[in-house]
Every structure is written in C-alpha cells, then in structure tokens.
C-alpha atoms as a PDB file:
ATOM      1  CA  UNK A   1      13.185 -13.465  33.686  1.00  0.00           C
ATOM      2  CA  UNK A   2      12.575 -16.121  35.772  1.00  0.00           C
ATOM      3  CA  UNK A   3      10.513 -15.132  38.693  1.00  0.00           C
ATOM      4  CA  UNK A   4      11.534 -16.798  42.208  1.00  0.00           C
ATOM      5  CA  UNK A   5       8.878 -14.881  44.534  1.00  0.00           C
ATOM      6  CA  UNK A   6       6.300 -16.641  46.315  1.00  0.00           C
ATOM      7  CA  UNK A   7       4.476 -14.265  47.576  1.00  0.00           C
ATOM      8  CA  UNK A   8       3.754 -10.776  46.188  1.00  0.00           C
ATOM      9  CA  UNK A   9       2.431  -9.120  49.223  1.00  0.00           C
ATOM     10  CA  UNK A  10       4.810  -5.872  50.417  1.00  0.00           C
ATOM     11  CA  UNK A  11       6.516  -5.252  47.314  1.00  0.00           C
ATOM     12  CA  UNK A  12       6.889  -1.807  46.325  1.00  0.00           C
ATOM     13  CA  UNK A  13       5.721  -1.141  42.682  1.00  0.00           C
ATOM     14  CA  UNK A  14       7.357   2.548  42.894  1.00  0.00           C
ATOM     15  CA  UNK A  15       9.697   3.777  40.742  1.00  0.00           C
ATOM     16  CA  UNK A  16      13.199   2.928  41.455  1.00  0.00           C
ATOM     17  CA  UNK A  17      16.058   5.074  40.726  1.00  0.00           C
ATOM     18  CA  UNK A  18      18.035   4.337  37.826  1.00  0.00           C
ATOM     19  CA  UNK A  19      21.963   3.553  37.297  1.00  0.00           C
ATOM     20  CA  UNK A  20      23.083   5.678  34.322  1.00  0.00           C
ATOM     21  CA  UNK A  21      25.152   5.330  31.564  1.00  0.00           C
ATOM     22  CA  UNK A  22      28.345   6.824  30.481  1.00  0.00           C
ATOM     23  CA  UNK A  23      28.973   8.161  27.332  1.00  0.00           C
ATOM     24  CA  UNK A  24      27.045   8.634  23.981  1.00  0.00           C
ATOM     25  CA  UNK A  25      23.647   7.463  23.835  1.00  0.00           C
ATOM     26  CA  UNK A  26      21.476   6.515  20.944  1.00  0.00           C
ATOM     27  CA  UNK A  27      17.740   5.735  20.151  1.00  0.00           C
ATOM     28  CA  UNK A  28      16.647   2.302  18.572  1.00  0.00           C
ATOM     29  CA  UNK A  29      15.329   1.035  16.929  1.00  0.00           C
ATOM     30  CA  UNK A  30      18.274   1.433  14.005  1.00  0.00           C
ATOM     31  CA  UNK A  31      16.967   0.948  10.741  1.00  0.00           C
ATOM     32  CA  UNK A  32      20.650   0.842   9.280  1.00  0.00           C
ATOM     33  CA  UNK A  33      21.730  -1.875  11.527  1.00  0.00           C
ATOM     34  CA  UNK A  34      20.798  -5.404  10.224  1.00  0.00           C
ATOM     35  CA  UNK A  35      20.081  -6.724  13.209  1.00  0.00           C
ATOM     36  CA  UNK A  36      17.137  -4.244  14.816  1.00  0.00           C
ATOM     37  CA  UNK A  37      14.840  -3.341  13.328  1.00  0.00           C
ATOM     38  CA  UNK A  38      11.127  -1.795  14.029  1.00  0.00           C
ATOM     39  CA  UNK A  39      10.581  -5.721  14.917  1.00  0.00           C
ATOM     40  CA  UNK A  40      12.488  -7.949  16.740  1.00  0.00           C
ATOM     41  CA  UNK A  41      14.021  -9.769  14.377  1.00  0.00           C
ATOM     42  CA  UNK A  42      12.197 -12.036  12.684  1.00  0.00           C
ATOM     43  CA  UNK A  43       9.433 -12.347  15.457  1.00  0.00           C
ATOM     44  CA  UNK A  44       7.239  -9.857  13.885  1.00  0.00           C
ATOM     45  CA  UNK A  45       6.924  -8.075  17.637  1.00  0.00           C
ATOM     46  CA  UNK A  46       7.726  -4.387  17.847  1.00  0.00           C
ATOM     47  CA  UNK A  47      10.506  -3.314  19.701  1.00  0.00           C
ATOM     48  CA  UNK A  48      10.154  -0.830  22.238  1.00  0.00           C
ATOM     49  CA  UNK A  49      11.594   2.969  22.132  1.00  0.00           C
ATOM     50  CA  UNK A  50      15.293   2.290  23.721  1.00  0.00           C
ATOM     51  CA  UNK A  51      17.930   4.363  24.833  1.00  0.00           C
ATOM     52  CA  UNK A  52      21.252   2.443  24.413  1.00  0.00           C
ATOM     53  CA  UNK A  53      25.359   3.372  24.509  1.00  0.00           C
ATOM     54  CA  UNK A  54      26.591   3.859  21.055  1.00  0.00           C
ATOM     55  CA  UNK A  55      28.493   0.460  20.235  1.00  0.00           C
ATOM     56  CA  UNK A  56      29.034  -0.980  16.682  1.00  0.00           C
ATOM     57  CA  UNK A  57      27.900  -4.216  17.477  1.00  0.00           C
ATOM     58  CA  UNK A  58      24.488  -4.761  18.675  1.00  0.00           C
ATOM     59  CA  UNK A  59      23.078  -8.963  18.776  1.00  0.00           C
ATOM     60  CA  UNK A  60      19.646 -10.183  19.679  1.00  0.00           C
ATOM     61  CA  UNK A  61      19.608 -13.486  21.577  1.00  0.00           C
ATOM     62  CA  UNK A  62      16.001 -14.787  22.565  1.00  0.00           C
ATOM     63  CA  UNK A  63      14.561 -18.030  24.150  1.00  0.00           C
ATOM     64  CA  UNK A  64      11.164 -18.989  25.041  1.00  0.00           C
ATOM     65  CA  UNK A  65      10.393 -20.552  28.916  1.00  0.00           C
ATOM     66  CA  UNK A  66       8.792 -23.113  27.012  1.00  0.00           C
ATOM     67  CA  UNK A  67       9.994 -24.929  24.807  1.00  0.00           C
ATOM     68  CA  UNK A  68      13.284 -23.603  24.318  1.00  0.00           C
ATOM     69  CA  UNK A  69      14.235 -23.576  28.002  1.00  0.00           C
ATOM     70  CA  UNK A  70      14.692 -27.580  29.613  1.00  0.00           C
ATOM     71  CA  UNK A  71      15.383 -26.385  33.605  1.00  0.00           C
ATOM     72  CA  UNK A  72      13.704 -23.810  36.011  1.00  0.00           C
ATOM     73  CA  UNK A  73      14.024 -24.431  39.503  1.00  0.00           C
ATOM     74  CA  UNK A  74      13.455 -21.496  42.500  1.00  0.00           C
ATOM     75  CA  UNK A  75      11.940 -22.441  46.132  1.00  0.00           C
ATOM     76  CA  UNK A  76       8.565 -24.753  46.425  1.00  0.00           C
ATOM     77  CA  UNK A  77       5.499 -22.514  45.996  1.00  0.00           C
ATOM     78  CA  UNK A  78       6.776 -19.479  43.618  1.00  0.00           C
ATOM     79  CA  UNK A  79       5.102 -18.176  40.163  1.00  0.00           C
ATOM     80  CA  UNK A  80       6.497 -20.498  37.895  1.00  0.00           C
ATOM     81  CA  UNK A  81       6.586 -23.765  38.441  1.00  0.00           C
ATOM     82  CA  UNK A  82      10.114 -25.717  38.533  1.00  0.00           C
ATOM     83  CA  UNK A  83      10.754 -28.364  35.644  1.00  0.00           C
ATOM     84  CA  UNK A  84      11.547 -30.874  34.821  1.00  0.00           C
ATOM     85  CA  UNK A  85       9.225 -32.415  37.754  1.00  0.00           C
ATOM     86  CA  UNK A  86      12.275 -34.352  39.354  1.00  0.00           C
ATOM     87  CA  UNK A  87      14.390 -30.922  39.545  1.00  0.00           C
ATOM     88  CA  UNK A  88      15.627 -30.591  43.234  1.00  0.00           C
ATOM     89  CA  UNK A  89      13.989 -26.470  44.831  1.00  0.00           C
ATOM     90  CA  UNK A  90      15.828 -23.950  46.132  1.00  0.00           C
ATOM     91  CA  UNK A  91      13.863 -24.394  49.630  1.00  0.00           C
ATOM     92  CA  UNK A  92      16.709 -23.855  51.894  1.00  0.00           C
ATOM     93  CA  UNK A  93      17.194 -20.481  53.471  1.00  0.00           C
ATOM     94  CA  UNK A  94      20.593 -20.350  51.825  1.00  0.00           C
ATOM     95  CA  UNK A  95      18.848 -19.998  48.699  1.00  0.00           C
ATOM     96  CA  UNK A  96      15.345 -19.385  48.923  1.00  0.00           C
ATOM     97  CA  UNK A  97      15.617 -16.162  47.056  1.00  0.00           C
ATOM     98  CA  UNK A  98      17.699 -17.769  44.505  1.00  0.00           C
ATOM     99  CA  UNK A  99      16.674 -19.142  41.180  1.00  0.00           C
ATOM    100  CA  UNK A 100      17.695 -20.846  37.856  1.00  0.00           C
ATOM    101  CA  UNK A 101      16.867 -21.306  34.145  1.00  0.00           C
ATOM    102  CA  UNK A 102      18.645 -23.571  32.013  1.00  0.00           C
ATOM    103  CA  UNK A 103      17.863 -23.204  28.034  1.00  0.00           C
ATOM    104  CA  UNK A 104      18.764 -23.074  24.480  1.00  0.00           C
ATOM    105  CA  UNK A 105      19.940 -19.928  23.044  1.00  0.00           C
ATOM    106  CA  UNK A 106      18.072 -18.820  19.326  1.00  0.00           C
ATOM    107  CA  UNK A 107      18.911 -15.781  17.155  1.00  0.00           C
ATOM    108  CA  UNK A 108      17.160 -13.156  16.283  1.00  0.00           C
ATOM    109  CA  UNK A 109      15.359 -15.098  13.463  1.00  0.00           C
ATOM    110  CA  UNK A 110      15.364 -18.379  15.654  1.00  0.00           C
ATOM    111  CA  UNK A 111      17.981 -20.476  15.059  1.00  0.00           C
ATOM    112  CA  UNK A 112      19.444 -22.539  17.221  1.00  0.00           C
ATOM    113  CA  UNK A 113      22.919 -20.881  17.844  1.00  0.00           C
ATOM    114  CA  UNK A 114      24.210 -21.885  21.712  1.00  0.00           C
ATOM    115  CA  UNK A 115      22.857 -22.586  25.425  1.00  0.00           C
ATOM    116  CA  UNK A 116      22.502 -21.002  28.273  1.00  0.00           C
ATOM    117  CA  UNK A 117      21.754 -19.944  32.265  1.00  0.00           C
ATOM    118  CA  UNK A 118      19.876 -17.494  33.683  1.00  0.00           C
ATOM    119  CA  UNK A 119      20.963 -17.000  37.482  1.00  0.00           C
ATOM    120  CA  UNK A 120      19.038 -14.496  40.058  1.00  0.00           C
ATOM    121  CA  UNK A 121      18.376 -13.191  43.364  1.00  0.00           C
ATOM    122  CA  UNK A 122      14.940 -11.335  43.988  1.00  0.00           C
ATOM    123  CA  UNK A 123      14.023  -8.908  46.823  1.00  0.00           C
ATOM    124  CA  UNK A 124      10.749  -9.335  47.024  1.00  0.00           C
ATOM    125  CA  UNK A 125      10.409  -6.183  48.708  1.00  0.00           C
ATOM    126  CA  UNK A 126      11.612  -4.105  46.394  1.00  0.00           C
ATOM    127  CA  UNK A 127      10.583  -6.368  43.184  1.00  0.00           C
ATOM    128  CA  UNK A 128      14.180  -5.879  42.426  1.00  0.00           C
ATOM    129  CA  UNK A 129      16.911  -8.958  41.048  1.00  0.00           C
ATOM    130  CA  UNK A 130      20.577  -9.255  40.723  1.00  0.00           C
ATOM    131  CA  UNK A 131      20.526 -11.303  37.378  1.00  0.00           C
ATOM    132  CA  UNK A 132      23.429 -12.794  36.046  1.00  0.00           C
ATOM    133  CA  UNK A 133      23.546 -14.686  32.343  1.00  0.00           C
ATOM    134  CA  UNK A 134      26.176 -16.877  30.661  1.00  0.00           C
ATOM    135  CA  UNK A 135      25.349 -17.590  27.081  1.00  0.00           C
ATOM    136  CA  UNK A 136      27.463 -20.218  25.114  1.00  0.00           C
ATOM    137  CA  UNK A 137      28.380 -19.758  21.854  1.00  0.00           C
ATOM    138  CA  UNK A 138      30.054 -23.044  19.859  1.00  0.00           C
ATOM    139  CA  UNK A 139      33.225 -21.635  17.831  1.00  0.00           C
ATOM    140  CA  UNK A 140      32.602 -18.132  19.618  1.00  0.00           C
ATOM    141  CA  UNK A 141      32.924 -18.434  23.254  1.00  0.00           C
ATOM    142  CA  UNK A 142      30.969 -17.883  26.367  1.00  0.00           C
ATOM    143  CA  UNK A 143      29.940 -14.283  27.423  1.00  0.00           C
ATOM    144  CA  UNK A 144      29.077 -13.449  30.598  1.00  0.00           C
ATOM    145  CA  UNK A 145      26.407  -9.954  31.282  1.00  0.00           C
ATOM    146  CA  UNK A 146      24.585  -8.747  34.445  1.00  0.00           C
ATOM    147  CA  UNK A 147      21.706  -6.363  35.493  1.00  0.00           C
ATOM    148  CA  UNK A 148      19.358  -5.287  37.816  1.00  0.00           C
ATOM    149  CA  UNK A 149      15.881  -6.005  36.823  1.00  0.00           C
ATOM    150  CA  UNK A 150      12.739  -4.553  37.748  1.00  0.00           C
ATOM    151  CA  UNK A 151       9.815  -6.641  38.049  1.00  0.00           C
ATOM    152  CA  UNK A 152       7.275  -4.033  39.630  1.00  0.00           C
ATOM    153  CA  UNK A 153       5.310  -3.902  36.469  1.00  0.00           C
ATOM    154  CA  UNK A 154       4.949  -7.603  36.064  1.00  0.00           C
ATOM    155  CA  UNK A 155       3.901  -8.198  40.050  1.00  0.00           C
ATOM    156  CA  UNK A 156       1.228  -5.353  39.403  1.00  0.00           C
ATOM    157  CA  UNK A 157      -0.290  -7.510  36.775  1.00  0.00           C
ATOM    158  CA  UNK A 158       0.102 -10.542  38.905  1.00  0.00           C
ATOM    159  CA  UNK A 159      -1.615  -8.886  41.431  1.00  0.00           C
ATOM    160  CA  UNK A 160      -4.694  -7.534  39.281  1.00  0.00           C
ATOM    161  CA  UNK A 161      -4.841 -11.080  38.402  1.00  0.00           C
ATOM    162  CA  UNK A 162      -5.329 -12.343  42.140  1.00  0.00           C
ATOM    163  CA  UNK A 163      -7.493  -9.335  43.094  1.00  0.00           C
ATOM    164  CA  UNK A 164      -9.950 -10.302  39.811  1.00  0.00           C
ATOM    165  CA  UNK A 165      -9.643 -13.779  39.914  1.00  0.00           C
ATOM    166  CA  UNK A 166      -8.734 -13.714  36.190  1.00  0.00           C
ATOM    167  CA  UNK A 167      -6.148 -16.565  36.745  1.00  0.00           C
ATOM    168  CA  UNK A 168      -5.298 -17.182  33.494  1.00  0.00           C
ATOM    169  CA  UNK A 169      -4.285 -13.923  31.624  1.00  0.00           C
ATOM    170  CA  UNK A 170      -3.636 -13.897  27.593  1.00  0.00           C
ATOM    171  CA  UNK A 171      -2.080 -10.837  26.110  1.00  0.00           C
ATOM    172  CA  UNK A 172      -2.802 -10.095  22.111  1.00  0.00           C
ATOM    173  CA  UNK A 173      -0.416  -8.461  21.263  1.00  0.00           C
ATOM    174  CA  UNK A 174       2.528  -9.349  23.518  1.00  0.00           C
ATOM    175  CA  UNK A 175       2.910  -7.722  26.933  1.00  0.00           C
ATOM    176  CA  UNK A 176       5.751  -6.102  26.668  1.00  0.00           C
ATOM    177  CA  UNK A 177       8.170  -4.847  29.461  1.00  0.00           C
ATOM    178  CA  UNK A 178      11.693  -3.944  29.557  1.00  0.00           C
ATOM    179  CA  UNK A 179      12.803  -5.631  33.263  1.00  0.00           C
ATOM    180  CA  UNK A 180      16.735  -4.577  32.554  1.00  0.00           C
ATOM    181  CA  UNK A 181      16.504  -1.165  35.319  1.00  0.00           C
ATOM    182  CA  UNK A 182      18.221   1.331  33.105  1.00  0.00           C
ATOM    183  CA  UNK A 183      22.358   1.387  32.678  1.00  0.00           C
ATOM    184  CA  UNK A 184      22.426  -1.416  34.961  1.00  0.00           C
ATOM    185  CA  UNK A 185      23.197  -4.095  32.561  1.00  0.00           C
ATOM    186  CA  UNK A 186      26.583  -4.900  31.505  1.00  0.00           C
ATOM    187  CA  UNK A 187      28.629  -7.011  29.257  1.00  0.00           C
ATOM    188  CA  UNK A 188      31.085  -8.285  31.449  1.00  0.00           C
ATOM    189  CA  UNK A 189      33.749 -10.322  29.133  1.00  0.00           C
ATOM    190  CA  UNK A 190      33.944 -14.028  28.884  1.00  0.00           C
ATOM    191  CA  UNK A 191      35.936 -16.131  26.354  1.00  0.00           C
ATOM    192  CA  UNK A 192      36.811 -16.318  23.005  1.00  0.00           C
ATOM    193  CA  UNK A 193      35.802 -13.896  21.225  1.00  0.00           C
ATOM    194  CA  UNK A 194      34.392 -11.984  23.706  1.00  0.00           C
ATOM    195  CA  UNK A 195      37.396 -12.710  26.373  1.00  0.00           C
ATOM    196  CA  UNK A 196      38.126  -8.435  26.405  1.00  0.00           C
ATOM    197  CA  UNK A 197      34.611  -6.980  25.413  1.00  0.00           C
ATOM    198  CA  UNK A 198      32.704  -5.054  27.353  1.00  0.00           C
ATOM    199  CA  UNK A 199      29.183  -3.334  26.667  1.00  0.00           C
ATOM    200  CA  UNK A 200      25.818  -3.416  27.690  1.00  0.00           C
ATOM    201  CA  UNK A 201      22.946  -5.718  27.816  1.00  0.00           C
ATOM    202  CA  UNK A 202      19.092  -4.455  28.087  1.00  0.00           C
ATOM    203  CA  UNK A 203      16.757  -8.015  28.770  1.00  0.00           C
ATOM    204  CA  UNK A 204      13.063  -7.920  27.139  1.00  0.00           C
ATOM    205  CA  UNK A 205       9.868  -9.903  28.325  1.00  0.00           C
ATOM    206  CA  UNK A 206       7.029 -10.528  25.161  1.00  0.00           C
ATOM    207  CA  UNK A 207       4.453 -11.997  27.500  1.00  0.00           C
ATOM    208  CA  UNK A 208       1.905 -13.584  25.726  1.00  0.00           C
ATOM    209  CA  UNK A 209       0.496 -15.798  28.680  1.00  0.00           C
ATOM    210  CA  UNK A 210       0.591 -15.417  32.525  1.00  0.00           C
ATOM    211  CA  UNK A 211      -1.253 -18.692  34.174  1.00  0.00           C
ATOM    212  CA  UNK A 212      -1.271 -18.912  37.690  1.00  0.00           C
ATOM    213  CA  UNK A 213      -3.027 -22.226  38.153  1.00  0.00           C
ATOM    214  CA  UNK A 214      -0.097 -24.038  36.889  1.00  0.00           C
ATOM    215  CA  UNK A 215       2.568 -22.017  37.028  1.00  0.00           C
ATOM    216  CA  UNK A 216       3.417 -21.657  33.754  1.00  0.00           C
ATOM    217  CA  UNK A 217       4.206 -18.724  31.334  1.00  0.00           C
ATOM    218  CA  UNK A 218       4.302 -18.051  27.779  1.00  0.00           C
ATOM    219  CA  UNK A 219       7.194 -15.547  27.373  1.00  0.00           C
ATOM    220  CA  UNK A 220       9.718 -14.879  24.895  1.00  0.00           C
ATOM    221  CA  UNK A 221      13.012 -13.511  26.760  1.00  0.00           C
ATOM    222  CA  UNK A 222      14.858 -11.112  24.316  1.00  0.00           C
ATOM    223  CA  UNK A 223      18.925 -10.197  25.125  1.00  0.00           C
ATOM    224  CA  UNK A 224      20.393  -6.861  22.948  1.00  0.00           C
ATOM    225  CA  UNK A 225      23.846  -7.258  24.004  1.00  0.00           C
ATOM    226  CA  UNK A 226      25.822  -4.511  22.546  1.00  0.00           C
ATOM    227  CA  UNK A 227      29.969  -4.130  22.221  1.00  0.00           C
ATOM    228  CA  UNK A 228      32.492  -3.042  20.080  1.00  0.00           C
END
C-alpha cells in the first residue's frame, strides 16, 4: 500500500465489482499448513476470514513503511510523505498518479529474507490501483505478482479523520483491511525458482497509526502469495 492521492475529494467509496477466480476455492486460515495460522505468523495479529485458490504452497512476506521500507516517493502533497527527504516526486503529469516503495522483505516470523518494490497507479476517482510487486529472494529468485487494490475503506477513514479533526488516528488492535479487490491478484512468474509459477497473491494492511500532520503511517504490509 502506498497511497499516492492528494486529495480525497470525489472518490467513490462504493462497492466495486469483483474479478473472480477460477477453480477450487478454500477458506483460511489453515491450521494444517505451517505457515497460516489463526495469526499471522509470528505477529500475534489475527488473520482475516479469506477465500483463496487451492495451491500447495502458500508464503507470507510482510514489511513495515517504517522501518523496514528505505524509499517512498509519489507527487508533492499526497498522504504519505516521500523519504528519504532528498528523494526526487513524481510531480510531473507523466506520473503524478504514479508511486513507489522501496523496502526490505521479512518472513512471516520477521526475518530478514530479500528486498523489494512496490509500484502503483491510483484513480483517485474510483479509490482503485494497478499495483505491481517484485520481491527478491537471494538463492531463490525474483517473483513478480499484480492486483487491483481497493482503497475505499482506508479514504473513508481518512476522511472521518479530516471531517473530525482527529489528525492523528491510533488503532488498538490493528486496523485491518484486505486492499487486494478479490481474484485480482496474481502470481505472475519471475526467476529462479519461480521462473514457471503462477498463483495468486491477496496484499494485507495492519494499520496501527494513520497521522496526517506528517505524513506518516504505521502499517505492516502482509503478501500471501500462493503457487504450486
């Protein structure tokens, strides 16, 4: 999630309709599988009810905006403020819509285990992004997954924010929203080991912390990526 909007006014919060899935699908969390569980992973927050394809393999990648990511840029003025300060904006036409994170990639328990990008374009009419991830792997290879993510129910509590004036917002336990729109995300290949896979991917936000005075955010980003 990254969050390249500078102003929420106009967006519709509906409903959109959802891609589908093909095939089998199956509920998590999976208690046989040892990596889901009724937690995610070792973070001791509780993963929501899921409806995923029925793949063998199912990983949890995570990273944290802060500290575990080291670049977000987007154009001057949105949410989340770019870092580091020197980081050139997205402020040209071309790619005002456009932005990018940077970070280290953890396991489900939090070990360091690769790096990363995060890559999107947000409507901010529609509160809907085309986001694209690459997520290196050392001795595994580089996969490569897209979605379509809907932030609707993130820019409605954005906007109960403004309309309060409660500009900091702190969430005990975790905000939790599933942005991935559903059967839009995909496992697209990469290389290595994952040069001919192909599977899903379904992106979680943890938000523990929204501040709009700075422009900062305390969010855990969790990736299930499942393939065979």
């Amino acid at each position: 999630m990254v969050l390249a909007v500078t102003a929420l006014a106009g967006c519709d919060s509906e409903a959109t309709e959802d891609k589908q899935y093909s095939g089998e699908l199956r509920a998590l969390p999976v208690d046989d599988n040892a990596e889901l569980s009724a937690n995610v992973g070792c973070t001791g927050f509780e993963m929501p009810q899921l409806m995923v394809p029925n793949f063998s393999s199912i990983e949890v990648f995570m990273f944290s905006l802060q500290p575990d990511a080291f670049a977000l840029t987007s154009a001057t003025g949105g949410l989340l403020a770019p870092f580091p300060s020197t980081i050139d904006t997205f402020d040209e036409p071309e790619i005002s819509e456009g932005a990018f994170v940077g970070t280290k990639v953890l396991d489900r328990c939090g070990n360091l285990i690769g790096f990363g990008s995060e890559q999107q374009l947000l409507d901010t009419q529609t509160a809907l992004a085309d986001t694209t991830y690459t997520l290196t792997l050392p001795d595994r290879g580089t996969m490569l997954a897209s979605q379509e993510e809907n932030f609707a129910p993130i820019f409605g509590e954005i906007n109960d924010m403004v309309a309060t004036q409660e500009f900091v917002r702190s969430y005990s336990p975790p905000l939790t929203v599933v942005t991935t729109s559903f059967g839009s995300g995909e496992l697209l290949g990469g290389t290595g080991e994952f040069a001919d896979q192909k599977g899903f991917m379904i992106e979680i936000n943890f938000i523990s912390e929204i501040n709009l005075l700075d422009g900062s955010a305390d969010i855990l980003d969790v990736l299930l990526v499942g393939y065979e």
